[in-house]
Every structure is written in C-alpha cells, then in structure tokens.
C-alpha atoms as a PDB file:
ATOM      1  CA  UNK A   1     182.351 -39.783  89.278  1.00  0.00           C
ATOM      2  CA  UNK A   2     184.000 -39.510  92.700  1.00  0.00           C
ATOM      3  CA  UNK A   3     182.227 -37.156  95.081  1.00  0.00           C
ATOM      4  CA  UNK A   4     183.998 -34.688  97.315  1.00  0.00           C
ATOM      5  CA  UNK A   5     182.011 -32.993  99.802  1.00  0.00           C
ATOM      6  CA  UNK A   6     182.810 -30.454 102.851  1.00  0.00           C
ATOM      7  CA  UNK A   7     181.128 -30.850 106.087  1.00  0.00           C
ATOM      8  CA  UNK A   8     178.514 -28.181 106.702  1.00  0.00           C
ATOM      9  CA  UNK A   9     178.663 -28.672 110.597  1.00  0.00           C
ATOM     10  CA  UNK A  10     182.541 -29.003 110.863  1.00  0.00           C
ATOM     11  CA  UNK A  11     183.753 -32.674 111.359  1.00  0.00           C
ATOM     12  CA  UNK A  12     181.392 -34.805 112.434  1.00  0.00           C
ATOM     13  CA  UNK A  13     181.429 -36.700 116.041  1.00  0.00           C
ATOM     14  CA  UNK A  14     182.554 -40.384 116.284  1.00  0.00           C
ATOM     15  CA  UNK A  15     179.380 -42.589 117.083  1.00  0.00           C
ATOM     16  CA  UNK A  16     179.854 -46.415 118.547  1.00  0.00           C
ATOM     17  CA  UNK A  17     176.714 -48.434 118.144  1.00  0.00           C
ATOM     18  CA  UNK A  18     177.110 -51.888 119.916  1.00  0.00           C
ATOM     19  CA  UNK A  19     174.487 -54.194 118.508  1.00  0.00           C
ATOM     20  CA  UNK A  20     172.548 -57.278 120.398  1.00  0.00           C
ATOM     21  CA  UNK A  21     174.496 -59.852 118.226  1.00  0.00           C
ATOM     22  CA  UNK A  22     178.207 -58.017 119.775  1.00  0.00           C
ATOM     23  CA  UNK A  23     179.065 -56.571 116.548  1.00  0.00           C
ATOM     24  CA  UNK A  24     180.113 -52.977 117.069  1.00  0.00           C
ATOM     25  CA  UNK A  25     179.566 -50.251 114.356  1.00  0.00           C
ATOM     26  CA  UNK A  26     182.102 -47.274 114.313  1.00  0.00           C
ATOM     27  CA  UNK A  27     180.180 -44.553 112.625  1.00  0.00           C
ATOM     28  CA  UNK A  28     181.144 -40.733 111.721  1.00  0.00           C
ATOM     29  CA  UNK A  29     177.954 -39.027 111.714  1.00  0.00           C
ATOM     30  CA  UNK A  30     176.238 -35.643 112.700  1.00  0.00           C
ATOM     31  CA  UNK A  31     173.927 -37.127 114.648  1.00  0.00           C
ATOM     32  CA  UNK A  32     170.851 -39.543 115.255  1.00  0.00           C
ATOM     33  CA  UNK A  33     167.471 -39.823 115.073  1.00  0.00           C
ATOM     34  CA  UNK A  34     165.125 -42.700 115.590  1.00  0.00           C
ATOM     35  CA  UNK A  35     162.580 -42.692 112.460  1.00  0.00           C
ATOM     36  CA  UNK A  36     159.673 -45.469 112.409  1.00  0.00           C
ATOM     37  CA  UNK A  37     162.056 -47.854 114.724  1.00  0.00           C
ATOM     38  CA  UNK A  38     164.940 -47.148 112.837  1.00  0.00           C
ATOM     39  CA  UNK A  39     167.820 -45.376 114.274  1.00  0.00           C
ATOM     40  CA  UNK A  40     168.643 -42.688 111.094  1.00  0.00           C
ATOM     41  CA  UNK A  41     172.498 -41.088 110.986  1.00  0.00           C
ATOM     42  CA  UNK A  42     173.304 -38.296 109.294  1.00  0.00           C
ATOM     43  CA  UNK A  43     175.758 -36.127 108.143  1.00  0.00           C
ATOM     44  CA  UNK A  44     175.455 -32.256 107.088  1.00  0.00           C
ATOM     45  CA  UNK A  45     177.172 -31.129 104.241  1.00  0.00           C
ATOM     46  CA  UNK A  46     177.691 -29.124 101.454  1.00  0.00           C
ATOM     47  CA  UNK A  47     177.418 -30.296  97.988  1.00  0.00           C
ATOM     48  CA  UNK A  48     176.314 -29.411  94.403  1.00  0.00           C
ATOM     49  CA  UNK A  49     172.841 -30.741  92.626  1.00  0.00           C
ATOM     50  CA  UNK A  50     175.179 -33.378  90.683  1.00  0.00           C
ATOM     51  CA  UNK A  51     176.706 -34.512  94.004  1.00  0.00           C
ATOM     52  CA  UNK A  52     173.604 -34.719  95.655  1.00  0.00           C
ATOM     53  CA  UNK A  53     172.410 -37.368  92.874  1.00  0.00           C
ATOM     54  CA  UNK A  54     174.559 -39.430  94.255  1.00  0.00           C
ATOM     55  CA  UNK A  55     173.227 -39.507  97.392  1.00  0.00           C
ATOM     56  CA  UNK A  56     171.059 -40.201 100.272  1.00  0.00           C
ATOM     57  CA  UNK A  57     169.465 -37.128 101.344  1.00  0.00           C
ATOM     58  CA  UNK A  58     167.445 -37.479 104.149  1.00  0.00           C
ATOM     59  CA  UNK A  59     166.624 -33.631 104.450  1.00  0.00           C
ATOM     60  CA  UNK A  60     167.238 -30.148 103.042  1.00  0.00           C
ATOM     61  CA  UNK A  61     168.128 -26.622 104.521  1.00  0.00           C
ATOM     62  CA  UNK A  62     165.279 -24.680 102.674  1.00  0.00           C
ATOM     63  CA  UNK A  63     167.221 -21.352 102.415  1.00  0.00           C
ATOM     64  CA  UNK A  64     170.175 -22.936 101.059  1.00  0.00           C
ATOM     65  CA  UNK A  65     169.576 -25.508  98.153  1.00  0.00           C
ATOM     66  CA  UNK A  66     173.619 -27.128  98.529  1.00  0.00           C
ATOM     67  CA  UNK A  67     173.455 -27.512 102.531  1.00  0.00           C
ATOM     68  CA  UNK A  68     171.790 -31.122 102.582  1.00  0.00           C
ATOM     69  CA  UNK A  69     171.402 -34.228 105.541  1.00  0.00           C
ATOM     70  CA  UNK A  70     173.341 -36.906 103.842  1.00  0.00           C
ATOM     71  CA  UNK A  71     172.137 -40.790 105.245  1.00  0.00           C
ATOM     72  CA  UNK A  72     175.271 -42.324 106.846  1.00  0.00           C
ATOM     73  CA  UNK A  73     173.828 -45.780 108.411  1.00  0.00           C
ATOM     74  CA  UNK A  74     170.206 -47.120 108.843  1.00  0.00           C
ATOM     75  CA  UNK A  75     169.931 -49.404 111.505  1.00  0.00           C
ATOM     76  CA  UNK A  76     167.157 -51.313 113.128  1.00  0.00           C
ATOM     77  CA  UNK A  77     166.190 -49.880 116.623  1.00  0.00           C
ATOM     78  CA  UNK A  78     165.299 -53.058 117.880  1.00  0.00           C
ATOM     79  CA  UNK A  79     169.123 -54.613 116.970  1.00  0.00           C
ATOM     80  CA  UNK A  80     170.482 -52.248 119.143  1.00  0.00           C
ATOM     81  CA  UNK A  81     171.886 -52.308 122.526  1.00  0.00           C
ATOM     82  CA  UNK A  82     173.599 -48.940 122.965  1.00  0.00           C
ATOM     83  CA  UNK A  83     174.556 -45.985 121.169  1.00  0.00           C
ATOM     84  CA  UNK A  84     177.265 -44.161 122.454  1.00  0.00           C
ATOM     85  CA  UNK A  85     179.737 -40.815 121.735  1.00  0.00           C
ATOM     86  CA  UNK A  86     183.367 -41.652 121.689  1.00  0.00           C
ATOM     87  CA  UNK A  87     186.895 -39.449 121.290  1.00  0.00           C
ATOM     88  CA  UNK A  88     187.645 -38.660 117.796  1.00  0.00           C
ATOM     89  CA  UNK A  89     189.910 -41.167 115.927  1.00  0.00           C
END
C-alpha cells in the first residue's frame, strides 16, 4: 500500500545534522527533540488509522485522532556535532 499523507504544520523546515564521523544528514522534519540521548525528528501530519499502521508515531493530538507526530530520523545524541536550520531545497 503506498501512503500519502498531508502535512499538518505546512511543509516542514530543512534540518542539516553534521555528525562526528563528517557524514552530513539532510533531513525534512518538523522539528527536534532530544529523548533519553537520542535526538527524535518529527513530522506532523494528517493521516487515516490505516496510514498510521504504517507508521512511526511518536505522539498524538488528543482532540483530533488523524493529526499524528510521525518519526522521521533517530539519531544518537552523542554522534552528533551540530544540528542546524538551512534554506528550503
């Protein structure tokens, strides 16, 4: 099944994540949050129950059962150098 889903929040902001071995991780995410040492990216959006299945979800909107944080990238804190914002692509 493919999944189509809109973005709850509008399109989501461009996220560069430059790692201590010089790899650098291009990410399109909501935002950030840094769970037990783990820096957690998300992305809102709206999708059905059988869409959701499919997916990550890392939290819920209580008054509004389809509106759902979707996981995006799970990275280590302690791999990380920096964590920027950059310009759209």
């Amino acid at each position: 099944m493919s999944t189509v889903v809109n973005f709850a929040a509008g399109a989501p902001s461009r996220w560069v994540v430059t790692l201590r071995s010089g790899a650098v991780i291009d990410l399109a995410a909501d935002g950030y949050t840094d769970v037990d040492g783990n820096l957690i990216f998300t992305i809102l959006v709206d999708a059905s129950l059988e869409e959701q299945a499919e997916m990550v979800i890392t939290w819920r909107v209580p008054s509004n059962p389809t509106t759902v944080g979707v996981l995006v990238a799970r990275i280590p804190a302690a791999d990380v150098v920096g964590v920027e914002t950059a310009p759209s692509w």
